[in-house]
Protein backbone atom coordinates (compact mmCIF):
# COMPACT_ATOMS: atom_id res chain seq x y z
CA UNK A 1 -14.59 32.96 -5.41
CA UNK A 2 -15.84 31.10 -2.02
CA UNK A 3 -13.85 27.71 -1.28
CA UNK A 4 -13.77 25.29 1.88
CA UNK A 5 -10.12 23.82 2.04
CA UNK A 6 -9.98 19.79 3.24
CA UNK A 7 -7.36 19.33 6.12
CA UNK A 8 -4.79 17.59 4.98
CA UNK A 9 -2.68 15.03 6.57
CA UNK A 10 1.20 15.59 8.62
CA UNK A 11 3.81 15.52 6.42
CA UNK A 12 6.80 13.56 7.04
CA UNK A 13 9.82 14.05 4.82
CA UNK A 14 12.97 13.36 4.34
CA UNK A 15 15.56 10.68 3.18
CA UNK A 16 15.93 7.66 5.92
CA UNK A 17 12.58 8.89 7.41
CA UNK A 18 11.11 5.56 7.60
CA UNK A 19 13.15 4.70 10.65
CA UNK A 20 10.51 7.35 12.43
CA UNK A 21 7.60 4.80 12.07
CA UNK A 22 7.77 3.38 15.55
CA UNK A 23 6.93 7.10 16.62
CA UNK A 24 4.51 7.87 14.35
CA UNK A 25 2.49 4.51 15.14
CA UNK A 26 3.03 5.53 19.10
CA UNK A 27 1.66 8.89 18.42
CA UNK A 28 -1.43 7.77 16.99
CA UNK A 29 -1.89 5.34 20.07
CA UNK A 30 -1.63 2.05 18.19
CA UNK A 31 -0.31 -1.02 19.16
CA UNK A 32 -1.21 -3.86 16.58
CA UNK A 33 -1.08 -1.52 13.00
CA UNK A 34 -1.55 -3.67 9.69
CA UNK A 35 0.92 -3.24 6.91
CA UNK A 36 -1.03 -3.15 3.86
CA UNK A 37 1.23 -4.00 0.87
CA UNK A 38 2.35 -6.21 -2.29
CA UNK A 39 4.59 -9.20 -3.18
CA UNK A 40 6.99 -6.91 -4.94
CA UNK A 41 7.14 -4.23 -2.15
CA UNK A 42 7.58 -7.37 0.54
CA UNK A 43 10.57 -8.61 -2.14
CA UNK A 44 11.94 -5.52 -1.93
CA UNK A 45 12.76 -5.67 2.16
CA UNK A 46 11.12 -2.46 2.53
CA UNK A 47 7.82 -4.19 4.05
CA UNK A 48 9.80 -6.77 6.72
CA UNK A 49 12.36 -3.38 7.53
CA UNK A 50 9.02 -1.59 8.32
CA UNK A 51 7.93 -4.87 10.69
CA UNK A 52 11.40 -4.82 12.11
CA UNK A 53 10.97 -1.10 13.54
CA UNK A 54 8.23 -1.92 14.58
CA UNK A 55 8.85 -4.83 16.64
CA UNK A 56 12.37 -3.78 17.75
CA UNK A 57 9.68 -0.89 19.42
CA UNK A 58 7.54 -3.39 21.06
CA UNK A 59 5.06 -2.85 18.56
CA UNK A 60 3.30 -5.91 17.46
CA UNK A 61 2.51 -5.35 13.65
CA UNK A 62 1.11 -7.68 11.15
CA UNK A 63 1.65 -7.74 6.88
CA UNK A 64 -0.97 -8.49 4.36
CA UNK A 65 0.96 -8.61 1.25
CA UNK A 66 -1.49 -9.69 -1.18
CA UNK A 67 -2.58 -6.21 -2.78
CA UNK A 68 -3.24 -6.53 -6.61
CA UNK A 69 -2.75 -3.55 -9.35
CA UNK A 70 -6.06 -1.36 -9.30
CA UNK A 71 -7.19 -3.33 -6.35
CA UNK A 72 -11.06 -4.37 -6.63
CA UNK A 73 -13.65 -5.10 -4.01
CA UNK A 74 -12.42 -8.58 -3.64
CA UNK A 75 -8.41 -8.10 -2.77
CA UNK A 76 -10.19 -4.88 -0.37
CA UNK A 77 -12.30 -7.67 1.08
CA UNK A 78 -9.74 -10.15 1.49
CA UNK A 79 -7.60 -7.68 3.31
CA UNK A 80 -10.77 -6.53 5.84
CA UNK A 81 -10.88 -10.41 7.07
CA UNK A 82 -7.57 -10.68 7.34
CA UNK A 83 -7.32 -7.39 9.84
CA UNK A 84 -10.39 -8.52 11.49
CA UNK A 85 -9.05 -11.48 12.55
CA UNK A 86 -5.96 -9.96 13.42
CA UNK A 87 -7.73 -7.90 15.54
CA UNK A 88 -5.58 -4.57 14.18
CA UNK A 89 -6.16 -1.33 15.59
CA UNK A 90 -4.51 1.05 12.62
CA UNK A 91 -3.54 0.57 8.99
CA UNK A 92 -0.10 1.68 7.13
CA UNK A 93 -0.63 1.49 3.93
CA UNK A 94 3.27 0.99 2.17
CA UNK A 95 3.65 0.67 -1.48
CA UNK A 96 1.67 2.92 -4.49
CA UNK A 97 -1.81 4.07 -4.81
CA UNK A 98 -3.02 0.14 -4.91
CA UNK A 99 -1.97 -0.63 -1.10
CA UNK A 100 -3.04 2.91 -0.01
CA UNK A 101 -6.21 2.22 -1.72
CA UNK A 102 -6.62 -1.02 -0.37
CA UNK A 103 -5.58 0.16 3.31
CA UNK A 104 -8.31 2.75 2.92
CA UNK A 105 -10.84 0.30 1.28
CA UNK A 106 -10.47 -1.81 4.09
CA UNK A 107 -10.69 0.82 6.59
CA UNK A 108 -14.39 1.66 5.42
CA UNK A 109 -15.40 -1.76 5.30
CA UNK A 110 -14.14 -2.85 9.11
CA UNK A 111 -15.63 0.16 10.73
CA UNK A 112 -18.73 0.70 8.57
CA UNK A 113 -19.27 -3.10 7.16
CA UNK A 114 -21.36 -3.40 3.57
CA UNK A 115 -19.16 -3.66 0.60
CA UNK A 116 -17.03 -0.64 -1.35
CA UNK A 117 -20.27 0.37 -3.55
CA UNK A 118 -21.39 1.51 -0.36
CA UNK A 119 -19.17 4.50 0.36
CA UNK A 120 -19.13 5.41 -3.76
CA UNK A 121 -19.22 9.18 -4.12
CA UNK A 122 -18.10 11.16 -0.92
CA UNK A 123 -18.99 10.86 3.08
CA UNK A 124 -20.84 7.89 2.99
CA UNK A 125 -18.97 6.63 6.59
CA UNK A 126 -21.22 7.09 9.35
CA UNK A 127 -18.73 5.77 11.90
CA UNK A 128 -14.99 6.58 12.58
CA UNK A 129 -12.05 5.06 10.75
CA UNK A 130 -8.85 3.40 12.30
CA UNK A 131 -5.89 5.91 12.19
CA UNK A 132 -4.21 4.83 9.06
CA UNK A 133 -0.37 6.03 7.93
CA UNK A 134 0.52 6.25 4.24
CA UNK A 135 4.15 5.64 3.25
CA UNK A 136 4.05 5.49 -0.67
CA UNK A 137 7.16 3.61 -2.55
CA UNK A 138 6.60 5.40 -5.67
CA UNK A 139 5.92 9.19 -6.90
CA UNK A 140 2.77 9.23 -8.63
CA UNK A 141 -0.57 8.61 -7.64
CA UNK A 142 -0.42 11.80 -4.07
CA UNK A 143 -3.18 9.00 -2.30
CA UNK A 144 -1.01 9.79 0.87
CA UNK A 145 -2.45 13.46 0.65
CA UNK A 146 -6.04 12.37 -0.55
CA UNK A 147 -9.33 11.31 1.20
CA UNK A 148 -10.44 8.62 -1.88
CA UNK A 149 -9.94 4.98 -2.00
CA UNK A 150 -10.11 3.98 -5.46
CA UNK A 151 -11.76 0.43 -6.01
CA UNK A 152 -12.38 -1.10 -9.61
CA UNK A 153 -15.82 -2.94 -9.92
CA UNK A 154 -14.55 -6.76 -10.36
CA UNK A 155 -16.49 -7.03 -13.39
CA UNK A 156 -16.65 -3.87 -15.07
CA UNK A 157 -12.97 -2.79 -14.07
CA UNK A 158 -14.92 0.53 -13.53
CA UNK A 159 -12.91 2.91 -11.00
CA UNK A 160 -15.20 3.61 -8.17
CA UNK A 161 -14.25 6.95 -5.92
CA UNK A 162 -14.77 6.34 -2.42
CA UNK A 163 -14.17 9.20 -0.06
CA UNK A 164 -14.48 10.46 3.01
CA UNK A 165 -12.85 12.63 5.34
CA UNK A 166 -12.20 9.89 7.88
CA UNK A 167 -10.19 8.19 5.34
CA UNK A 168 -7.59 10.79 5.15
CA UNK A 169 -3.96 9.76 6.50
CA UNK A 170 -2.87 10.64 9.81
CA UNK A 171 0.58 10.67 8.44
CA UNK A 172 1.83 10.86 5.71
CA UNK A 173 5.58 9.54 5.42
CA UNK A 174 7.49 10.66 2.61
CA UNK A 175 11.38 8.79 2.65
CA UNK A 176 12.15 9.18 -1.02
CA UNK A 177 14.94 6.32 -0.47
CA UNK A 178 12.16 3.94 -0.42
CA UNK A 179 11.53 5.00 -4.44
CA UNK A 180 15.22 3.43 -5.65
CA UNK A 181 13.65 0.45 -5.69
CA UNK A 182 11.08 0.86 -8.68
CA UNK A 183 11.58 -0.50 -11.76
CA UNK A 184 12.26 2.01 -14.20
CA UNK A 185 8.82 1.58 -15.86
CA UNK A 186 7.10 2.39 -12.97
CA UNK A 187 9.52 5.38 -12.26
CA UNK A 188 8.38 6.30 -15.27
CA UNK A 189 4.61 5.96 -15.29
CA UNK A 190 4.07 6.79 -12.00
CA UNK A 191 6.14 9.89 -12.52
CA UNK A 192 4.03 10.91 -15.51
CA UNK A 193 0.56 10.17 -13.52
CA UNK A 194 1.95 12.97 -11.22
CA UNK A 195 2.68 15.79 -13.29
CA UNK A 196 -0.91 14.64 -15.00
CA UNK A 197 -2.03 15.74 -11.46
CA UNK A 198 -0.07 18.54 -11.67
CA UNK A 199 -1.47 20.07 -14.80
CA UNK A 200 -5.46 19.02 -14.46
CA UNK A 201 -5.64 20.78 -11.25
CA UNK A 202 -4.16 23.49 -11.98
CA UNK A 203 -6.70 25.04 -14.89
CA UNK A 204 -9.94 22.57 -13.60
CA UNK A 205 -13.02 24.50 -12.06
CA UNK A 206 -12.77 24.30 -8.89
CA UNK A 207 -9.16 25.27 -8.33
CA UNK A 208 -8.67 27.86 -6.01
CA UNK A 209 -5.88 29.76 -4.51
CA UNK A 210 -5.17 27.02 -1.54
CA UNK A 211 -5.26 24.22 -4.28
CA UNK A 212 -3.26 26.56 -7.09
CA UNK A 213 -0.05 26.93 -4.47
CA UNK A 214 0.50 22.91 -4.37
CA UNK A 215 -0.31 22.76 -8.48
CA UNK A 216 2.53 25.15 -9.17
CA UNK A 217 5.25 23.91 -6.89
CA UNK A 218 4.04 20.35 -7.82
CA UNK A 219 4.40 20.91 -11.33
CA UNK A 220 8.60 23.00 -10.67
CA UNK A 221 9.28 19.89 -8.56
CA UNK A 222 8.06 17.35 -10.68
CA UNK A 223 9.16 19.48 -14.36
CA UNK A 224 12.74 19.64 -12.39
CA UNK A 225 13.44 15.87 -12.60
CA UNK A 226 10.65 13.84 -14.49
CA UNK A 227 13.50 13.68 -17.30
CA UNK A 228 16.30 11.96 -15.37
CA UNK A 229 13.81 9.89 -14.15
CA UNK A 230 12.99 8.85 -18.08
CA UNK A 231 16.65 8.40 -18.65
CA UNK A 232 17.32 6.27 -15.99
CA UNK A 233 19.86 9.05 -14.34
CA UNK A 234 17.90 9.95 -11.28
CA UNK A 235 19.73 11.24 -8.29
CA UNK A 236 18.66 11.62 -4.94
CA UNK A 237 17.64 15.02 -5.01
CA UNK A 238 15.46 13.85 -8.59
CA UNK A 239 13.82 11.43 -6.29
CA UNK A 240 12.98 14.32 -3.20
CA UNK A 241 11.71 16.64 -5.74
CA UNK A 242 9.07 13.45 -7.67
CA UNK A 243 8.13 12.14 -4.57
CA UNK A 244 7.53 15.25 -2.87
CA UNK A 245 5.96 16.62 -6.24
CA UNK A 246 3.78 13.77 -6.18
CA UNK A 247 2.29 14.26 -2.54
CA UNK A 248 1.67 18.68 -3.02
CA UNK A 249 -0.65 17.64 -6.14
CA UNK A 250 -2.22 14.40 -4.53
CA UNK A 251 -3.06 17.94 -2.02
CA UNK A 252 -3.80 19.79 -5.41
CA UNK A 253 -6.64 17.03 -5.87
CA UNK A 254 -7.93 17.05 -2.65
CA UNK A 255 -8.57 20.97 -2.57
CA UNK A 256 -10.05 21.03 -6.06
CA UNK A 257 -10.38 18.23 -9.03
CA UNK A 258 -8.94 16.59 -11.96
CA UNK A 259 -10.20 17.31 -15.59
CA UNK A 260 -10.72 15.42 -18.89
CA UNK A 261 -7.33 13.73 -19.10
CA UNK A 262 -8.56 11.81 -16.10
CA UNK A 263 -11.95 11.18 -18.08
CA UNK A 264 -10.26 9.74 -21.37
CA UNK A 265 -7.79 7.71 -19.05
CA UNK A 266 -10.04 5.72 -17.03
CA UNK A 267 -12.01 3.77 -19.97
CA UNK A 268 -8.92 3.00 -21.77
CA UNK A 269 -8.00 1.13 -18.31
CA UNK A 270 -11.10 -0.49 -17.94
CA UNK A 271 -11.42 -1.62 -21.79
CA UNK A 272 -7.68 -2.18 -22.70
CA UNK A 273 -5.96 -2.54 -19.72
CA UNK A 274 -3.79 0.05 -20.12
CA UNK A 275 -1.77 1.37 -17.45
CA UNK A 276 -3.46 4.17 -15.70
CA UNK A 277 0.10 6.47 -16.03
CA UNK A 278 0.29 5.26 -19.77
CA UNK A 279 -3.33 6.02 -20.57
CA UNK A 280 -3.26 9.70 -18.75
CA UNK A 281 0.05 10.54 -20.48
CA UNK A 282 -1.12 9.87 -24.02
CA UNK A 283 -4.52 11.66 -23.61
CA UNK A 284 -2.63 15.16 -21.54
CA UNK A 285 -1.10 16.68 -24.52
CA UNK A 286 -4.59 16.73 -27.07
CA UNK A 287 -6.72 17.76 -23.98
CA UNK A 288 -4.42 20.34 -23.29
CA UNK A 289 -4.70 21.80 -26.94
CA UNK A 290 -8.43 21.57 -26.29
CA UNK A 291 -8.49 23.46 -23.28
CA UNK A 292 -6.62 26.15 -24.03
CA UNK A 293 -9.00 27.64 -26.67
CA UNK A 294 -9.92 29.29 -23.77
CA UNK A 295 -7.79 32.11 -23.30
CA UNK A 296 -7.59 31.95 -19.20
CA UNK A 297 -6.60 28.59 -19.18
CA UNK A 298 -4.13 29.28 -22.32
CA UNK A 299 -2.56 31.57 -19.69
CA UNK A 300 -2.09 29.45 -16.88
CA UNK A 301 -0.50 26.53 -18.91
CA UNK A 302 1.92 29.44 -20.63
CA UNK A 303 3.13 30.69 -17.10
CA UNK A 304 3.96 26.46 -16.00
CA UNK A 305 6.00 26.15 -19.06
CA UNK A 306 8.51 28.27 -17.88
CA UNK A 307 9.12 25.67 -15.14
CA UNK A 308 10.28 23.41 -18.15
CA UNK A 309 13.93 22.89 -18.41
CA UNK A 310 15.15 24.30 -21.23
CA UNK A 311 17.72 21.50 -22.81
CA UNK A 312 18.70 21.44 -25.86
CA UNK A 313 16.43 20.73 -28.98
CA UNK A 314 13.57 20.70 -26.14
CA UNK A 315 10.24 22.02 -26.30
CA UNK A 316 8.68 24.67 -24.45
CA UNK A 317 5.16 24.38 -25.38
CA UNK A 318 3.81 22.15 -22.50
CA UNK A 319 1.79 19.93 -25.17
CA UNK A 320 4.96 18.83 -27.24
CA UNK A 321 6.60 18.85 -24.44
CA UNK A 322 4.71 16.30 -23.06
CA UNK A 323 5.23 14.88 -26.21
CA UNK A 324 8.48 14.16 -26.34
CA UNK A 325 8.82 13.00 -22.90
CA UNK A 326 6.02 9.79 -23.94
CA UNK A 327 8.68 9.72 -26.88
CA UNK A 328 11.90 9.47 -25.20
CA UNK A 329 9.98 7.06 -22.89
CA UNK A 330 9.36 4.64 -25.30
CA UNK A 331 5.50 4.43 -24.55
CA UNK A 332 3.15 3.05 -27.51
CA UNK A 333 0.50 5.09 -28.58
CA UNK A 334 -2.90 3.65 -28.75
CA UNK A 335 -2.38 2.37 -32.40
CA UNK A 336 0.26 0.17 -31.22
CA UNK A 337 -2.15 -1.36 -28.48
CA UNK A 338 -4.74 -3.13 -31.04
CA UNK A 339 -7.32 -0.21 -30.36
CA UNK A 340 -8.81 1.00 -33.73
CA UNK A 341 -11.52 3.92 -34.87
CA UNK A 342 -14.40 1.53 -34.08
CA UNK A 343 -13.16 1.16 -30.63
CA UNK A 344 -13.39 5.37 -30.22
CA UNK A 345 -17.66 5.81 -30.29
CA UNK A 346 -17.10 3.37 -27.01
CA UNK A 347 -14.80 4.91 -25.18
CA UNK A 348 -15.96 8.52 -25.66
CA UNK A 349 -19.44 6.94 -24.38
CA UNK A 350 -17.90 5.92 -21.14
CA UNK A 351 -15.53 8.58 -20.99
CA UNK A 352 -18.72 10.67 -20.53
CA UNK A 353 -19.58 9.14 -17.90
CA UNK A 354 -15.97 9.52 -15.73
CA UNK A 355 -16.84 12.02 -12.98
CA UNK A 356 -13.64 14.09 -13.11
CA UNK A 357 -14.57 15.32 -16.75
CA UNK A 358 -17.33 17.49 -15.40
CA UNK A 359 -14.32 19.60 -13.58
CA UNK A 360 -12.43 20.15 -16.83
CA UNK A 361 -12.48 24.25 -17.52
CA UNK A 362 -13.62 23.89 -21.09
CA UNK A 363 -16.90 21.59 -21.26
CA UNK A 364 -16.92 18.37 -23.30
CA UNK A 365 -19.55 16.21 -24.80
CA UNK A 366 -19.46 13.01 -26.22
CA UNK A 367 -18.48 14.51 -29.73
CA UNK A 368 -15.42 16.05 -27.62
CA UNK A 369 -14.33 13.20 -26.62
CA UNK A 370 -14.43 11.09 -29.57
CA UNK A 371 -12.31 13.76 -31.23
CA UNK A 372 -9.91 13.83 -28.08
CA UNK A 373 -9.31 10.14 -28.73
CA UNK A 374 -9.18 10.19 -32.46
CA UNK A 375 -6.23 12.80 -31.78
CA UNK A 376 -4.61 10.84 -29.68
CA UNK A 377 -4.55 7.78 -32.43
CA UNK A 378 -3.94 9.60 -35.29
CA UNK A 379 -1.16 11.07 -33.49
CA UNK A 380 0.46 7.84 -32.27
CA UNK A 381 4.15 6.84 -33.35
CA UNK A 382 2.60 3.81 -35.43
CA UNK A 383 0.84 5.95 -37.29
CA UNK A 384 3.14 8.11 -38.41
């Protein structure tokens, strides 16, 4: 197997580590970063504490706190004016994927100009970024460890990958005290999104053994303590092991790919509106049962469920497993979400068409994917 390993970015970790920021911001030779964030994360105090350090270090920082759930090219614009008329000479991106993505976003657009369609697909910068910092709030989406913005089209509320090396974090600073603060919904769906990571990269194509290392601890970490997390009994150490579980397979993604789960998820965002953690979780266990026909990949998913805690009455097989957890969550399934047969031809059509499918180990067509969702219906608790 021949593989080229991305750099990834300096990992900062530990509980109270945001009170490091002042260094980190010194160290990368800024003096007027932009906090990239939303209205909840700015409610939360953990934006203003993060302006506090910095000012009590002579630092003078700035906060746009207008970032929107799957942010789109206009919230990534508004942000770019707003640093260019700052005048801001790095980016910290503090919150979930959205403000990371929108820190990045803007990064492209300030040192490259055009608009987000622009850098669609991977190393479309011609010109160097701003140092950017990612502090993520929640344990879910690893886009502290990853090179991709992702933008959705304003229209279509199609997901466009935007990547490029020069997007990738200086830092990345991991204080899992900044996750008490999620709602336990988010906790939840975030936390689900991640071991979705987990599991895709570690049986897609291009894994490798760089990329297989961060998929295995990812998965123990995140396997560990994904269930206190669902019933609301997380403890500190719970938190360490999501949110560092989170960030070793966002570096899982970035040294190989995601798979069909991804594929099936994405269309039932852009057509329902579903939750990108809801719509991954309901779609993992049926493409797991399709993947592991084949027997290599049957293999690797046996030797991860061994990382699955064995409580009582719980599953080991990784598919009910999964299962259960969606259960015990209290997720709807897609019947409860006014999406019906006719809706299936649809989204297996766009599904197709979701990049991250043409990594999945077993190979799907447009047949495979209308059976994948019809699964995943049938299945639901409000059909049962």
């Amino acid at each position: 197997m021949e593989f080229t390993t991305r750099p990834s970015p300096r990992i900062a970790y530990g509980p109270g580590k945001l009170s490091k920021l002042p260094d980190f911001v010194q160290e990368i030779g800024s003096e007027r970063p932009l906090i990239v964030t939303d209205s909840g994360i700015r409610a939360a105090g953990h934006a203003d504490r993060a302006l506090d350090l910095l000012e009590d270090a002579g630092i003078e920082a700035f906060i746009f706190d207008r970032v929107t759930e799957n942010p789109t090219n206009a919230c990534i614009a508004a942000c770019c004016a707003y640093a260019k008329e700052a005048g801001v000479d790095s980016f910290i991106g503090l919150g979930g994927g959205s403000s990371m993505d929108t820190a990045k976003g803007s990064n492209f657009l300030l040192t490259n100009g055009g608009e987000m369609k622009d850098y669609h697909g991977y190393g479309k910068a011609e010109s160097p970024l701003l140092p950017f910092i990612a502090i993520p709030t929640t344990s879910g989406t690893g886009s502290e460890c990853q090179s991709y913005a992702l933008v959705s089209d304003d229209e279509t509320h199609v997901k466009m990958a935007c990547g490029d090396a020069k997007a990738l974090a200086r830092v990345a600073l991991l204080d899992p005290e900044l996750t008490e603060s999620q709602p336990r919904k988010v906790a939840v769906l975030t936390g689900l999104d991640a071991l979705a990571h987990a599991i895709e990269t570690a049986v897609c194509i291009p894994r490798n053994p760089i990329s297989k290392i961060h998929s295995r601890e990812a998965f123990r970490l995140l396997a560990t303590s994904i269930e206190s997390v669902i019933e609301s009994r997380a403890t500190m150490e719970d938190r360490s092991n999501m949110q560092l579980g989170a960030a070793l397979a966002g570096l899982a993604i970035e040294n190989s790919m995601l798979g069909a789960a991804h594929a099936c998820a994405n269309p039932l965002t852009a057509f329902f509106d579903l939750t990108h953690g809801h719509a991954v979780s309901l779609m993992m266990p049926h493409v797991i049962r399709f993947n592991r026909e084949e027997s290599a990949v049957r293999e690797i998913y046996e030797s991860y469920q061994s990382y699955i805690p064995k409580n009582a009455g719980g599953a080991t097989d990784m598919a009910v497993w999964i299962e259960q957890l969606i259960l015990r969550a209290e997720l709807p399934g897609l019947g409860a979400l006014e999406i019906s047969e006719t809706s299936l031809l649809d989204l297996a059509e766009a599904a197709t068409q979701q990049w991250t499918g043409r990594f999945n180990p077993r190979p799907l067509n447009q047949e495979d994917f209308e059976a994948l969702y019809g699964c995943a219906l049938s299945s639901s608790p409000e059909r049962v």
